[in-house]
N, C-alpha and C. Protein backbone atom coordinates (compact mmCIF):
# COMPACT_ATOMS: atom_id res chain seq x y z
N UNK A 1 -34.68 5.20 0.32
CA UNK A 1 -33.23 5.28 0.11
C UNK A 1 -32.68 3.89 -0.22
N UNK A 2 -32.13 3.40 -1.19
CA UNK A 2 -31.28 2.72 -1.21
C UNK A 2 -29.98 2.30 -0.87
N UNK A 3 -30.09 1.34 -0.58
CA UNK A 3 -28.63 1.05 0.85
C UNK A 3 -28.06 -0.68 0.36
N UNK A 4 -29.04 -1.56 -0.51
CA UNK A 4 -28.46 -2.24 -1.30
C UNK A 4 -28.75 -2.95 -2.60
N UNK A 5 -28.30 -3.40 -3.46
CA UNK A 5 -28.41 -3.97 -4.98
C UNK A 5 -27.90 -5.25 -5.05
N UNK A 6 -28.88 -6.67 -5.46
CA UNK A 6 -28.55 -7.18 -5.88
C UNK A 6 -29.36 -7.82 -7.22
N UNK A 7 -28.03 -8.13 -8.27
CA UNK A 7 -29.11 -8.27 -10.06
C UNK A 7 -27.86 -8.62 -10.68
N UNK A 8 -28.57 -8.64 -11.98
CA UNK A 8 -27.34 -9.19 -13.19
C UNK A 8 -26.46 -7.87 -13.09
N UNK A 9 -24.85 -8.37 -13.70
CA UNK A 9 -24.01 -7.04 -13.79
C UNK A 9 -24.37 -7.09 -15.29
N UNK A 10 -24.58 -5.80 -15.69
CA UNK A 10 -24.95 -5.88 -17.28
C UNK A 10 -23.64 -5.05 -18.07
N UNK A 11 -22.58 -4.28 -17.26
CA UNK A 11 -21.50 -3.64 -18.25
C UNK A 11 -20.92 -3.52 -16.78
N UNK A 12 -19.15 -3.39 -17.10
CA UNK A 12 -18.85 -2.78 -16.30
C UNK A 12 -16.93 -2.32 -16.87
N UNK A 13 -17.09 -1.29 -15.67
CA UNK A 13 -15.95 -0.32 -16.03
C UNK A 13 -14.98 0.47 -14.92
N UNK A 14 -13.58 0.61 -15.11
CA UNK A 14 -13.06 0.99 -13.73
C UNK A 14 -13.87 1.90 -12.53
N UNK A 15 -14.88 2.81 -13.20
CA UNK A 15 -15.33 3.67 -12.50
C UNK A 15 -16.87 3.48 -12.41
N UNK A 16 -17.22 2.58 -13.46
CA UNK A 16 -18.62 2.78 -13.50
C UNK A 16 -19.08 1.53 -13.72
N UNK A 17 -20.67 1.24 -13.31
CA UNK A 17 -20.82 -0.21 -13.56
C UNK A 17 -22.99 0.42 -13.72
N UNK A 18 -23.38 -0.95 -14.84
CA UNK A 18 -24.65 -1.11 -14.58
C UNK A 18 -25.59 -2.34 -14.35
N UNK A 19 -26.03 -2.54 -13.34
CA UNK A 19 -26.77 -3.27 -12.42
C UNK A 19 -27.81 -3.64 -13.01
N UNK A 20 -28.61 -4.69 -13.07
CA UNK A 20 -29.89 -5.18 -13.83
C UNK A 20 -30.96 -5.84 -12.88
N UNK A 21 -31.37 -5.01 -12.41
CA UNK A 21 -32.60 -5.71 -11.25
C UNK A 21 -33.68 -6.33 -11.32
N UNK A 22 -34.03 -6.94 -11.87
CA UNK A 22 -35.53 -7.56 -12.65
C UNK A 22 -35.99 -6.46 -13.79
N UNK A 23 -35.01 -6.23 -14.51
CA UNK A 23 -35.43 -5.29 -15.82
C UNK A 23 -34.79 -3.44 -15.97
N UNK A 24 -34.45 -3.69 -14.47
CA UNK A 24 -34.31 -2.36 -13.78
C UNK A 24 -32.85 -1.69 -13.82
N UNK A 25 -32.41 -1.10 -14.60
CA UNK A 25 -30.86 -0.45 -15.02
C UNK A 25 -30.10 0.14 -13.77
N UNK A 26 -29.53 -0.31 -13.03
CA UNK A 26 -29.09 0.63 -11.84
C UNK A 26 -27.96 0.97 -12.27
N UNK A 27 -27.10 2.69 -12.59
CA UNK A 27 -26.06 3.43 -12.94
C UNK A 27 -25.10 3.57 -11.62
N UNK A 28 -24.07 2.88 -11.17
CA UNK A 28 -23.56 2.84 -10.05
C UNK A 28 -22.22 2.85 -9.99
N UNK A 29 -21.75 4.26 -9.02
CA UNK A 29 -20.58 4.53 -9.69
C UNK A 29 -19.70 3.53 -8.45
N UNK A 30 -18.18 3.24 -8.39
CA UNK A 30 -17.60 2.13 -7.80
C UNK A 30 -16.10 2.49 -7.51
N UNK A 31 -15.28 2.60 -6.66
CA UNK A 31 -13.91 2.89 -6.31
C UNK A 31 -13.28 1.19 -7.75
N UNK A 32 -12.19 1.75 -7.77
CA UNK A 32 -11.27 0.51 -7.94
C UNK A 32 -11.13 -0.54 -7.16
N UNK A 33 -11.23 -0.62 -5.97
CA UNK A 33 -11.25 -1.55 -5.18
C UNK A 33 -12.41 -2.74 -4.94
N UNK A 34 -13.55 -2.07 -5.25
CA UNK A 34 -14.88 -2.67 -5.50
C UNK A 34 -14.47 -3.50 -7.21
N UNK A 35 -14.69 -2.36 -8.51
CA UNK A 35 -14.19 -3.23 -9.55
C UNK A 35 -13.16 -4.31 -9.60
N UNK A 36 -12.09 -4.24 -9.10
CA UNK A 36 -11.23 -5.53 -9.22
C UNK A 36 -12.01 -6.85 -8.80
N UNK A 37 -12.97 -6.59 -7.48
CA UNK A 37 -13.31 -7.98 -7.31
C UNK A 37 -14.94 -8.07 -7.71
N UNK A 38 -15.34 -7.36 -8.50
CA UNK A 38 -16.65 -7.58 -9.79
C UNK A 38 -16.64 -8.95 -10.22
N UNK A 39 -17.40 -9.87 -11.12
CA UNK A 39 -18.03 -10.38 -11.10
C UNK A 39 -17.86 -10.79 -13.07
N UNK A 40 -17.94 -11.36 -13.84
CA UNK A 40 -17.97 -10.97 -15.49
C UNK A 40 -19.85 -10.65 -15.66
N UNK A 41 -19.85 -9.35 -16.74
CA UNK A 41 -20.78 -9.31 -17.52
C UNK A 41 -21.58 -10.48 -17.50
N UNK A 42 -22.89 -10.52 -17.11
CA UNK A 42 -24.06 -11.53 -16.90
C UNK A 42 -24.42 -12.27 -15.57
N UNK A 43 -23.06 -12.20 -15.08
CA UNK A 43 -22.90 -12.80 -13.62
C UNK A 43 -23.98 -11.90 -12.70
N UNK A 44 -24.27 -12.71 -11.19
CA UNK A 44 -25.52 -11.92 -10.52
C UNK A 44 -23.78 -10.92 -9.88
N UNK A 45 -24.30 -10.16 -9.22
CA UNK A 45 -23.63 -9.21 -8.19
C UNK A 45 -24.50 -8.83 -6.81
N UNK A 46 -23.92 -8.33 -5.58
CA UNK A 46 -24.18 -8.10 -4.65
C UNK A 46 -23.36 -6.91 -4.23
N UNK A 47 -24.29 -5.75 -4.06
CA UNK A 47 -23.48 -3.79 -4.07
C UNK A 47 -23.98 -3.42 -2.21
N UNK A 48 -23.46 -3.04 -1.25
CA UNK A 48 -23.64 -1.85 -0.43
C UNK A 48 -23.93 -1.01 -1.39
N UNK A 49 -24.91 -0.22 -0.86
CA UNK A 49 -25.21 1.29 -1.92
C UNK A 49 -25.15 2.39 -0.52
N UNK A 50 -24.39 3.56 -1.07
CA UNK A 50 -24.71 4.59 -0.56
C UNK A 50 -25.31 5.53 -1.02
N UNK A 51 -26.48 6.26 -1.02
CA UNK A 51 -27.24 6.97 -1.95
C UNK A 51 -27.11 8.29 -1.29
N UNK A 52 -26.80 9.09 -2.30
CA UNK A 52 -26.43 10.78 -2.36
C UNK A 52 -27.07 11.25 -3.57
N UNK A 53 -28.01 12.29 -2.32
CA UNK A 53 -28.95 13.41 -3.05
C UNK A 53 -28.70 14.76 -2.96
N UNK A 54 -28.74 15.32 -3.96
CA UNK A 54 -28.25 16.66 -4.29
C UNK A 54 -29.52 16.80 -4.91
N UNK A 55 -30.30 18.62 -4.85
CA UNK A 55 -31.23 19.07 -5.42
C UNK A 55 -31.59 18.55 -6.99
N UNK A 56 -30.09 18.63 -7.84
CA UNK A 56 -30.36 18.34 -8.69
C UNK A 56 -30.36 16.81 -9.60
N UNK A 57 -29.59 15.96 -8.46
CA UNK A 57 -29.57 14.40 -9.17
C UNK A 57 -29.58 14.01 -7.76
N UNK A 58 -29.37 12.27 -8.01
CA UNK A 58 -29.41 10.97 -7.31
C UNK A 58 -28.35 10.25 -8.17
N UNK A 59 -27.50 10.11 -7.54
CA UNK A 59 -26.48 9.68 -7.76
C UNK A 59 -26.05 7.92 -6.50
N UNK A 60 -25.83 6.68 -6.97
CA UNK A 60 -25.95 5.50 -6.19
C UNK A 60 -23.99 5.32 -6.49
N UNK A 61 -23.76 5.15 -5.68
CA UNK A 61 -21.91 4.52 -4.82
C UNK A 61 -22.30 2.88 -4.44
N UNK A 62 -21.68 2.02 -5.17
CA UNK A 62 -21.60 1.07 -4.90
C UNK A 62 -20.20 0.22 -4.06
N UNK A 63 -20.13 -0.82 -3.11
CA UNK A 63 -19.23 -1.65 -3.23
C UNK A 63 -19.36 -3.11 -2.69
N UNK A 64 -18.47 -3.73 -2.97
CA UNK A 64 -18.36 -4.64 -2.59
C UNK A 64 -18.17 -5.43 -0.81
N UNK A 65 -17.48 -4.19 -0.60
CA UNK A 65 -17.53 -4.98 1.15
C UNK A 65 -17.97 -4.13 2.06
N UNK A 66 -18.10 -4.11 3.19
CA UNK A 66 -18.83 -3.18 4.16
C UNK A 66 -17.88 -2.35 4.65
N UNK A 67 -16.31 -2.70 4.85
CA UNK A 67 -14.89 -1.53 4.77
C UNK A 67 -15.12 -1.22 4.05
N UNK A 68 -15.27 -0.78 2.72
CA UNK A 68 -15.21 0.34 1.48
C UNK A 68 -16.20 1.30 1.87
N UNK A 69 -17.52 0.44 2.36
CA UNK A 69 -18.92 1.73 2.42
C UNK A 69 -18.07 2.45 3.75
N UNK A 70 -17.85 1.80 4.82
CA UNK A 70 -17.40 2.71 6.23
C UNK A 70 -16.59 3.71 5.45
N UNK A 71 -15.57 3.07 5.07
CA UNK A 71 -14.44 4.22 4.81
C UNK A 71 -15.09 5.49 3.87
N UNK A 72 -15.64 4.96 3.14
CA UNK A 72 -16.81 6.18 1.99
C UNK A 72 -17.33 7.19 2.89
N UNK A 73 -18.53 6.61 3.47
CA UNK A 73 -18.92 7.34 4.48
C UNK A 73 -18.41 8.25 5.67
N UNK A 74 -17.43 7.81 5.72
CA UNK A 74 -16.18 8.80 6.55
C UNK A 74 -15.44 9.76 5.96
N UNK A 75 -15.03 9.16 4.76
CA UNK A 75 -14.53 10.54 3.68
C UNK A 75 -14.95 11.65 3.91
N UNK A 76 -16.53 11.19 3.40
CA UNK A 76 -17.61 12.48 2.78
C UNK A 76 -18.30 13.22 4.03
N UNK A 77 -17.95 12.24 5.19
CA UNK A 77 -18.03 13.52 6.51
C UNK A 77 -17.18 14.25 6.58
N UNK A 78 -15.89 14.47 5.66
CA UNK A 78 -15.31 15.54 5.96
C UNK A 78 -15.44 16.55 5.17
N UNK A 79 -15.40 17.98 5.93
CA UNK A 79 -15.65 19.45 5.25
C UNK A 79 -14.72 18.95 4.06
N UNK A 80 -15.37 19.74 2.82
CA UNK A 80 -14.50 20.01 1.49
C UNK A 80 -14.33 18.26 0.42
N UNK A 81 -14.90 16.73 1.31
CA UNK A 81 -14.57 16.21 0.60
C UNK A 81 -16.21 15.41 -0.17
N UNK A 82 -16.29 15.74 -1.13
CA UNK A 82 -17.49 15.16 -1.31
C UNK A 82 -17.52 13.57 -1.78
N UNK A 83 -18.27 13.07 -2.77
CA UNK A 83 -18.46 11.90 -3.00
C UNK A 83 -17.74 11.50 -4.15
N UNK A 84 -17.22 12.25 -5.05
CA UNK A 84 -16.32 12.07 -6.48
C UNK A 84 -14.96 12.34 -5.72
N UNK A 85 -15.22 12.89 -4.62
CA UNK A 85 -13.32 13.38 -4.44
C UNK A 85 -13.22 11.65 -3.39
N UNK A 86 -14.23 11.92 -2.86
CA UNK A 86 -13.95 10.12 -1.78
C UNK A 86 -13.99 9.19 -2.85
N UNK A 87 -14.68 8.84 -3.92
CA UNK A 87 -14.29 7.75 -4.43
C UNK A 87 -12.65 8.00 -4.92
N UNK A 88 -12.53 9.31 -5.90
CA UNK A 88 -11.03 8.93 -6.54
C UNK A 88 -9.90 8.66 -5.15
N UNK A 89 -10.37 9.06 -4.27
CA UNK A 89 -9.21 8.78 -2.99
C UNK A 89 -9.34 7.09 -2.59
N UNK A 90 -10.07 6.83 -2.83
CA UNK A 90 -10.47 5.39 -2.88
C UNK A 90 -9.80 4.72 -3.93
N UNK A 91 -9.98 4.99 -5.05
CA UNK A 91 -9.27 4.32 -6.60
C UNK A 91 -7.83 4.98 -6.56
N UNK A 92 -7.09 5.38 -5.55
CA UNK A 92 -5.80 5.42 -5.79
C UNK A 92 -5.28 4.82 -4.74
N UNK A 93 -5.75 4.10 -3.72
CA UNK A 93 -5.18 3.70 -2.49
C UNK A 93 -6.18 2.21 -2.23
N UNK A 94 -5.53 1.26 -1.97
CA UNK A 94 -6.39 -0.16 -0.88
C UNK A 94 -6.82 0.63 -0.14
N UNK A 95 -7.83 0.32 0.38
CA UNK A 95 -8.49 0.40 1.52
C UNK A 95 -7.56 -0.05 3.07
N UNK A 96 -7.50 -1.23 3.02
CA UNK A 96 -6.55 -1.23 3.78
C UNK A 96 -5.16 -0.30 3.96
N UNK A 97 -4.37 -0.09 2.55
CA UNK A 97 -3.48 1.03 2.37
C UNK A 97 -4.04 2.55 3.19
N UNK A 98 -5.01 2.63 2.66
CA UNK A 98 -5.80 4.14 3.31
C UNK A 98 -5.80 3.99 4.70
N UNK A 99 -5.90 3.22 5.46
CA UNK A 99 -5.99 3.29 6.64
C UNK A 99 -4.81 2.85 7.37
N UNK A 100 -3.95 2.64 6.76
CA UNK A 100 -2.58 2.33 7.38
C UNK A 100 -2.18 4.00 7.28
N UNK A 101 -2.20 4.62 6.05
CA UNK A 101 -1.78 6.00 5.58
C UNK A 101 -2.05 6.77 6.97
N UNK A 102 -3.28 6.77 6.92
CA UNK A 102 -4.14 7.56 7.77
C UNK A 102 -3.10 7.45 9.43
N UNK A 103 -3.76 6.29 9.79
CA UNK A 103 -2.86 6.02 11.09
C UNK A 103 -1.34 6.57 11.14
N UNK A 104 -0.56 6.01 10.28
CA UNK A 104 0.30 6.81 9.92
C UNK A 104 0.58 8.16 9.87
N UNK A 105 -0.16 9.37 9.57
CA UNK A 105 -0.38 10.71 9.11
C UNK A 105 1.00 10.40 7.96
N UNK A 106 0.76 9.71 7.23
CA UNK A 106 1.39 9.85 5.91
C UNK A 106 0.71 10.39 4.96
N UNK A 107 0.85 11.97 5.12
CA UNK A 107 0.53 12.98 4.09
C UNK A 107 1.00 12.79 2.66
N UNK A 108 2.10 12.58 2.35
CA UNK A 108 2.87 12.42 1.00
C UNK A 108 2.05 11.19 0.62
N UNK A 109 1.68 10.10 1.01
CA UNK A 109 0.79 9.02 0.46
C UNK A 109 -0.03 9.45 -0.26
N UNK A 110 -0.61 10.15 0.64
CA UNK A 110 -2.66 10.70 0.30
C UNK A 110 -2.27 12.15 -0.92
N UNK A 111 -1.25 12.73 -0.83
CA UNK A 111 -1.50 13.52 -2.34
C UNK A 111 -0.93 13.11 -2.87
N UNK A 112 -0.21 11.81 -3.33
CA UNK A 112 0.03 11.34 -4.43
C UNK A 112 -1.09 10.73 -4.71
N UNK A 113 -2.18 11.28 -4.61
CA UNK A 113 -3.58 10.41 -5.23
C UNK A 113 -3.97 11.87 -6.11
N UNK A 114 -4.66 11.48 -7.56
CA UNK A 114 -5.00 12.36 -8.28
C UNK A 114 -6.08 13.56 -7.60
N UNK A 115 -6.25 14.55 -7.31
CA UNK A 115 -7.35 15.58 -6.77
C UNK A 115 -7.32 15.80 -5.40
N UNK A 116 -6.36 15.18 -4.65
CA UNK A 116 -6.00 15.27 -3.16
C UNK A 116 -4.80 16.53 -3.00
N UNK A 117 -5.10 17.69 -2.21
CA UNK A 117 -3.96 18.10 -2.43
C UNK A 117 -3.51 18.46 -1.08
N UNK A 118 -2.60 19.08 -0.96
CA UNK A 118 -2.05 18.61 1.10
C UNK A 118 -3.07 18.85 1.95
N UNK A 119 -3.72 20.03 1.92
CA UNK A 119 -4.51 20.89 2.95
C UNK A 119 -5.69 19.26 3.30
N UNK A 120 -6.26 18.86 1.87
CA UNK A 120 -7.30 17.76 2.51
C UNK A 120 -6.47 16.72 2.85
N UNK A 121 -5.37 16.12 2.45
CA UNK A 121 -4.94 14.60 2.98
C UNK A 121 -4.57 15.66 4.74
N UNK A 122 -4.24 16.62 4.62
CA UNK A 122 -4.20 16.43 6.26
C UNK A 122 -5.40 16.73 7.24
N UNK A 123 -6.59 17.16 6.31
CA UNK A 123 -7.66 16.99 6.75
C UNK A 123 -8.13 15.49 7.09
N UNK A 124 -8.07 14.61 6.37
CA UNK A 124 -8.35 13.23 5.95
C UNK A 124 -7.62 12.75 7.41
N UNK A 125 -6.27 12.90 7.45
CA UNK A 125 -5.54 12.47 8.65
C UNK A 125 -5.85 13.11 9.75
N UNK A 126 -6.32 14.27 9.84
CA UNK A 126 -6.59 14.84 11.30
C UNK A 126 -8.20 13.82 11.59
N UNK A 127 -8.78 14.45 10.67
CA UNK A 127 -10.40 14.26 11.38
C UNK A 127 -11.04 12.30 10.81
N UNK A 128 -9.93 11.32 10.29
CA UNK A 128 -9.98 10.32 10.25
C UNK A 128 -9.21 8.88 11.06
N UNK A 129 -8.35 10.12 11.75
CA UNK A 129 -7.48 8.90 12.56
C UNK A 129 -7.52 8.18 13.61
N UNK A 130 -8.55 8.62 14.36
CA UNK A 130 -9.49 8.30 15.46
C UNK A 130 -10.69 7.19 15.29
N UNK A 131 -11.15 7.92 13.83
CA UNK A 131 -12.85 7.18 13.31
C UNK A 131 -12.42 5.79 13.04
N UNK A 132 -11.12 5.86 12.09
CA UNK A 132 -10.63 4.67 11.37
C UNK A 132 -9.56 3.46 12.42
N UNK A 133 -9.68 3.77 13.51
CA UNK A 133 -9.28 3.32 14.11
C UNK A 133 -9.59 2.13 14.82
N UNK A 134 -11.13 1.97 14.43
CA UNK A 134 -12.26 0.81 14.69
C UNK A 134 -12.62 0.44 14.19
N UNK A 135 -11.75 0.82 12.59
CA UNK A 135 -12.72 -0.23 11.58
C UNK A 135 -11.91 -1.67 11.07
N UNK A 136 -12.39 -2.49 11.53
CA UNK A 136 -11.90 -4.02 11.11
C UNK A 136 -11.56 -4.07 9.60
N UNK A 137 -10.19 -4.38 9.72
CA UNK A 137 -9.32 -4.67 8.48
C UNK A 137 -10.08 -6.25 7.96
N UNK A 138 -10.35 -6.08 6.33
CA UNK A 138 -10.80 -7.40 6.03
C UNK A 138 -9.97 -8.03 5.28
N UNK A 139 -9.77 -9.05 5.30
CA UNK A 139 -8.73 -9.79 3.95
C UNK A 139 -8.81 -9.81 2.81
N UNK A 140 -9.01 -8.86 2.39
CA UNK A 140 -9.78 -9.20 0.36
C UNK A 140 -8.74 -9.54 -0.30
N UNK A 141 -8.44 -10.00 -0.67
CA UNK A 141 -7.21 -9.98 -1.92
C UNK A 141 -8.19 -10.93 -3.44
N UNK A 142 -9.21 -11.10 -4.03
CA UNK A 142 -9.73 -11.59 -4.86
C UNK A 142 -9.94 -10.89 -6.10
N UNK A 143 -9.12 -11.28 -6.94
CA UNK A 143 -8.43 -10.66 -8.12
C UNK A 143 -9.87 -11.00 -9.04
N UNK A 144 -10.44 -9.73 -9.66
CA UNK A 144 -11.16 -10.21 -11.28
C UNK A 144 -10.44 -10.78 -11.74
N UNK A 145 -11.37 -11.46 -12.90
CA UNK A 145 -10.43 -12.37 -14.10
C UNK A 145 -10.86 -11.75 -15.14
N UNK A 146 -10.16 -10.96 -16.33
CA UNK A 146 -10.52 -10.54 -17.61
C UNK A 146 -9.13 -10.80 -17.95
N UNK A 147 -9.44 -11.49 -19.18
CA UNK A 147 -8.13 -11.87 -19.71
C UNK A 147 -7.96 -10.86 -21.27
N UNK A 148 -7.08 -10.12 -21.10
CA UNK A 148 -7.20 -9.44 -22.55
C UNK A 148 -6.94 -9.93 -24.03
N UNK A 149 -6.88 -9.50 -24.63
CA UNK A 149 -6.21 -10.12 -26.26
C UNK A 149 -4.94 -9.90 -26.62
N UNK A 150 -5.19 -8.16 -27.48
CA UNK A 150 -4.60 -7.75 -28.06
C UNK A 150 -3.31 -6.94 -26.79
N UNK A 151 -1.97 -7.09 -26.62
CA UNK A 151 -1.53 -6.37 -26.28
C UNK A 151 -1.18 -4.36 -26.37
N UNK A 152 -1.83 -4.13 -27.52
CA UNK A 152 -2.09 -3.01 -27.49
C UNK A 152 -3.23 -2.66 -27.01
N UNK A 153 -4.16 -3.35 -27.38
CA UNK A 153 -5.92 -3.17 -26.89
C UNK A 153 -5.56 -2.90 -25.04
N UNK A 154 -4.93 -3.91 -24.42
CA UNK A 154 -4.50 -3.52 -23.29
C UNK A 154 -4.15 -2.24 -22.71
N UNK A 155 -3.00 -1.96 -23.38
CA UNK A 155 -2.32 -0.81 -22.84
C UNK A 155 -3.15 0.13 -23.24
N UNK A 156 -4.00 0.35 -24.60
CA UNK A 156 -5.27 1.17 -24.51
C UNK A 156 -6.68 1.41 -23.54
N UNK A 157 -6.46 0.25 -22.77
CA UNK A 157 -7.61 0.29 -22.02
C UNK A 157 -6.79 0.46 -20.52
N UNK A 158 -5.95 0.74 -20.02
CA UNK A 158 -5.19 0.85 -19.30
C UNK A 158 -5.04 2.16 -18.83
N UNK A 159 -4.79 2.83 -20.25
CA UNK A 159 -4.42 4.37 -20.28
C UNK A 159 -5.50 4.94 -19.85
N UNK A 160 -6.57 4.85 -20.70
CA UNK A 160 -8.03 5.49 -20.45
C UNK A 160 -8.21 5.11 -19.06
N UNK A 161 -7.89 4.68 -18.46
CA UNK A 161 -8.54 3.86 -16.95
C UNK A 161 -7.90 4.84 -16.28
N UNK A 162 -6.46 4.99 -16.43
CA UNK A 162 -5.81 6.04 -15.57
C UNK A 162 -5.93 7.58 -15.72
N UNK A 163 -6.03 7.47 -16.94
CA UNK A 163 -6.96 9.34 -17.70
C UNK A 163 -7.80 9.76 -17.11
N UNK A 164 -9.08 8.85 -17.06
CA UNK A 164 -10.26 8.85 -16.78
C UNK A 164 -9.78 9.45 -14.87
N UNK A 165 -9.46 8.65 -14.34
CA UNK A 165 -8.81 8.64 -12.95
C UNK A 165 -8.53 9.98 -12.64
N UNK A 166 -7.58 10.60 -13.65
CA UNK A 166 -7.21 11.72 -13.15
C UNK A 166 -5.57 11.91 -13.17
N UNK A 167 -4.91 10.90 -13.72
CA UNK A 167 -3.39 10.61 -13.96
C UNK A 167 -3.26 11.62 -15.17
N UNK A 168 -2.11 12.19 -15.40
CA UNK A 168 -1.20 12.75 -16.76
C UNK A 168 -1.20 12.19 -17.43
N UNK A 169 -0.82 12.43 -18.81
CA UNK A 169 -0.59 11.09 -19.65
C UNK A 169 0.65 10.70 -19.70
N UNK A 170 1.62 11.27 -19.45
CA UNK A 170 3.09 11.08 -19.67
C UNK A 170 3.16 10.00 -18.33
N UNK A 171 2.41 10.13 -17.19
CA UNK A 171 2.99 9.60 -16.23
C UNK A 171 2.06 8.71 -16.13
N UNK A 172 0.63 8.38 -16.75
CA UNK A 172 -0.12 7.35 -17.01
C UNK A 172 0.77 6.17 -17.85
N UNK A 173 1.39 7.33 -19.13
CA UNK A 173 1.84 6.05 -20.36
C UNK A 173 3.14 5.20 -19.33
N UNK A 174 3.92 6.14 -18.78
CA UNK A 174 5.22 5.21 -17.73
C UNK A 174 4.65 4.24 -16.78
N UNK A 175 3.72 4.64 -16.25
CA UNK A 175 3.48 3.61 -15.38
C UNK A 175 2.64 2.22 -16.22
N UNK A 176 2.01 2.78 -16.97
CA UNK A 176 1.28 1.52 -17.76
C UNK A 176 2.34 0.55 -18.35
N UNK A 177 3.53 1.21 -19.26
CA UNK A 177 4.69 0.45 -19.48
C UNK A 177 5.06 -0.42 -18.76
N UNK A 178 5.35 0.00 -17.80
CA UNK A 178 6.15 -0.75 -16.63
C UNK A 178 5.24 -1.71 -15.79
N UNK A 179 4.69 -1.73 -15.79
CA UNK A 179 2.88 -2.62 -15.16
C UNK A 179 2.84 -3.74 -16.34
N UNK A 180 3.49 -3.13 -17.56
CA UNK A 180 2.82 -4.50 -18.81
C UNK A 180 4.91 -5.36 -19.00
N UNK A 181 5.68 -4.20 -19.15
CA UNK A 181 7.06 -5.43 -18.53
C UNK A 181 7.09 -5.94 -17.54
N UNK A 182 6.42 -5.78 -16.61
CA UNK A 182 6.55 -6.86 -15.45
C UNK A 182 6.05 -8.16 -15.16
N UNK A 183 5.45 -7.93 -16.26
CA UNK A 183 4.41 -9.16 -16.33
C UNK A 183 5.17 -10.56 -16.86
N UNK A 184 5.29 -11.45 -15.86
CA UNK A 184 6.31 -12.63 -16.41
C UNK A 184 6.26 -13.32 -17.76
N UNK A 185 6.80 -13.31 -18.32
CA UNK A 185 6.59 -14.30 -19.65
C UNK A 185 5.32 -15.05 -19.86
N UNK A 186 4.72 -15.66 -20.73
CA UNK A 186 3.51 -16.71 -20.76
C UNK A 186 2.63 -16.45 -19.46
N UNK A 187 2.93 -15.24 -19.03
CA UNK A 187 1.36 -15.51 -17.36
C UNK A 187 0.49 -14.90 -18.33
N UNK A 188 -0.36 -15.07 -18.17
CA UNK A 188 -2.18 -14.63 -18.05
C UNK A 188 -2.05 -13.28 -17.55
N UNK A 189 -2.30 -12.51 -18.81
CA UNK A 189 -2.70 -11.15 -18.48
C UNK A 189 -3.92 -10.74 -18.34
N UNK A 190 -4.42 -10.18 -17.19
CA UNK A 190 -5.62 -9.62 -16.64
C UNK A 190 -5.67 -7.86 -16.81
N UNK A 191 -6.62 -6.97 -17.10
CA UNK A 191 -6.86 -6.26 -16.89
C UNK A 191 -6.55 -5.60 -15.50
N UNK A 192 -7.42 -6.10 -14.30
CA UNK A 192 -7.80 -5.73 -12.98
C UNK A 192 -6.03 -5.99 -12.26
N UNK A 193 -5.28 -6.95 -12.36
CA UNK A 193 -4.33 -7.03 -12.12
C UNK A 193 -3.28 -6.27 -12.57
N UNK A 194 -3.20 -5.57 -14.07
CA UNK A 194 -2.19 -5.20 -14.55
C UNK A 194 -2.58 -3.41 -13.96
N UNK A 195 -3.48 -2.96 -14.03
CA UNK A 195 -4.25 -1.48 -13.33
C UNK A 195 -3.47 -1.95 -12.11
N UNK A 196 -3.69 -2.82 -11.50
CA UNK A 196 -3.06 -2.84 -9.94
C UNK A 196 -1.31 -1.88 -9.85
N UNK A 197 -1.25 -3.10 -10.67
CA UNK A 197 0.51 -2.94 -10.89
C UNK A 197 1.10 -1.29 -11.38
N UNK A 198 0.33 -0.94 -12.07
CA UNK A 198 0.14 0.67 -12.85
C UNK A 198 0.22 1.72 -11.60
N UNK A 199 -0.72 1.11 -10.82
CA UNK A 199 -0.98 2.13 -9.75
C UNK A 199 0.15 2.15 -8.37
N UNK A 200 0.43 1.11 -8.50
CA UNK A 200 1.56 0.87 -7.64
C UNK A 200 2.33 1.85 -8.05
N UNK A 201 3.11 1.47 -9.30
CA UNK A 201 3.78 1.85 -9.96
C UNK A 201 3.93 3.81 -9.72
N UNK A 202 3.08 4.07 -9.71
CA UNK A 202 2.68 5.47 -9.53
C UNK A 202 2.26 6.22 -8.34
N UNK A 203 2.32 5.42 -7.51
CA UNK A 203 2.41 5.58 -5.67
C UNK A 203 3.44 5.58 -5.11
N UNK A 204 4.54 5.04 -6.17
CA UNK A 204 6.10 5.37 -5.65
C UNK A 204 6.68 6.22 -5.17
């Protein structure tokens, strides 16, 4: 079983990333929270892996800190939530956010996440508010750096990020808008930062 990865990052993508281990392609899928603080194309990386086997595939969950794997792993102990529904609950909420939610029983939080719909966020809050109650909050705040070009190329790669996610498009294209006016004059536009802002934006 694999439990961790470290190698060149050879591509990577809001949801998906591939790993290069001495020659060796690792396909590893990743919350948003893990991608923001990735690494650029060529750089080494260092993954927690959680490995999930189903009869018919092997499928590897990567992240970056040891709160993302806990919280993963707690998801997918619950009836009804598997490993695609725990990551997108992951890529619409901090980690830290998720567990404030949770404590909270702030239901309206957890289905404003794409594929969450009441019955599981109050599953999530019943049978997580206890577990999550011991898990040490970490400080991450370490922003990727991808600096984009083209301001349309942006908002194109923006959209797809939130599509892909599971967002509308009408309410993907508003929030992407408003994520790219906010952005102060002459700052340095990032990818990983401006998705931040998008998602905010859409957790309102």
């Amino acid at each position: 079983m694999i439990a961790f990865l470290r190698g060149r990052l050879l591509t990577k993508a809001p949801t998906r990333l591939v790993v290069d281990v001495q020659g060796v392609g690792y396909d590893v899928h990743v919350p948003l929270s893990t991608f923001y603080r990735l690494p650029e194309p060529g750089d080494e990386v260092s993954l927690r892996i959680h490995t999930h086997v189903r009869e018919d595939a092997l499928a590897l969950f990567g992240f970056v800190t040891d709160l993302e794997l806990q919280i993963f792993d707690r998801l997918i102990s619950i009836s009804g939530v598997g490993p695609k529904l725990a990551l997108a609950t992951m890529s619409g909420i901090e980690p830290p956010d998720l567990v404030g939610a949770v404590q909270r029983g702030d239901v309206a939080r957890l289905t404003a996440i794409p594929g969450v719909g009441r019955k599981t966020a109050e599953r999530i809050v019943l049978e997580l508010k206890d577990k999550l109650a011991a898990v040490r909050l970490e400080a991450t705040d370490q922003d990727g750096v991808e600096e984009q070009g083209r301001p349309d190329d942006l908002r194109r790669d923006l959209l797809s990020a939130l599509l892909n996610l599971g967002y509308h498009r009408p309410l993907a294209e508003r929030a992407v808008d408003t994520a790219l006016k906010g952005t102060p004059p002459g700052a340095a536009v990032t990818f990983e930062q401006t998705l931040r802002q998008a998602l905010r934006a859409l957790s309102r």
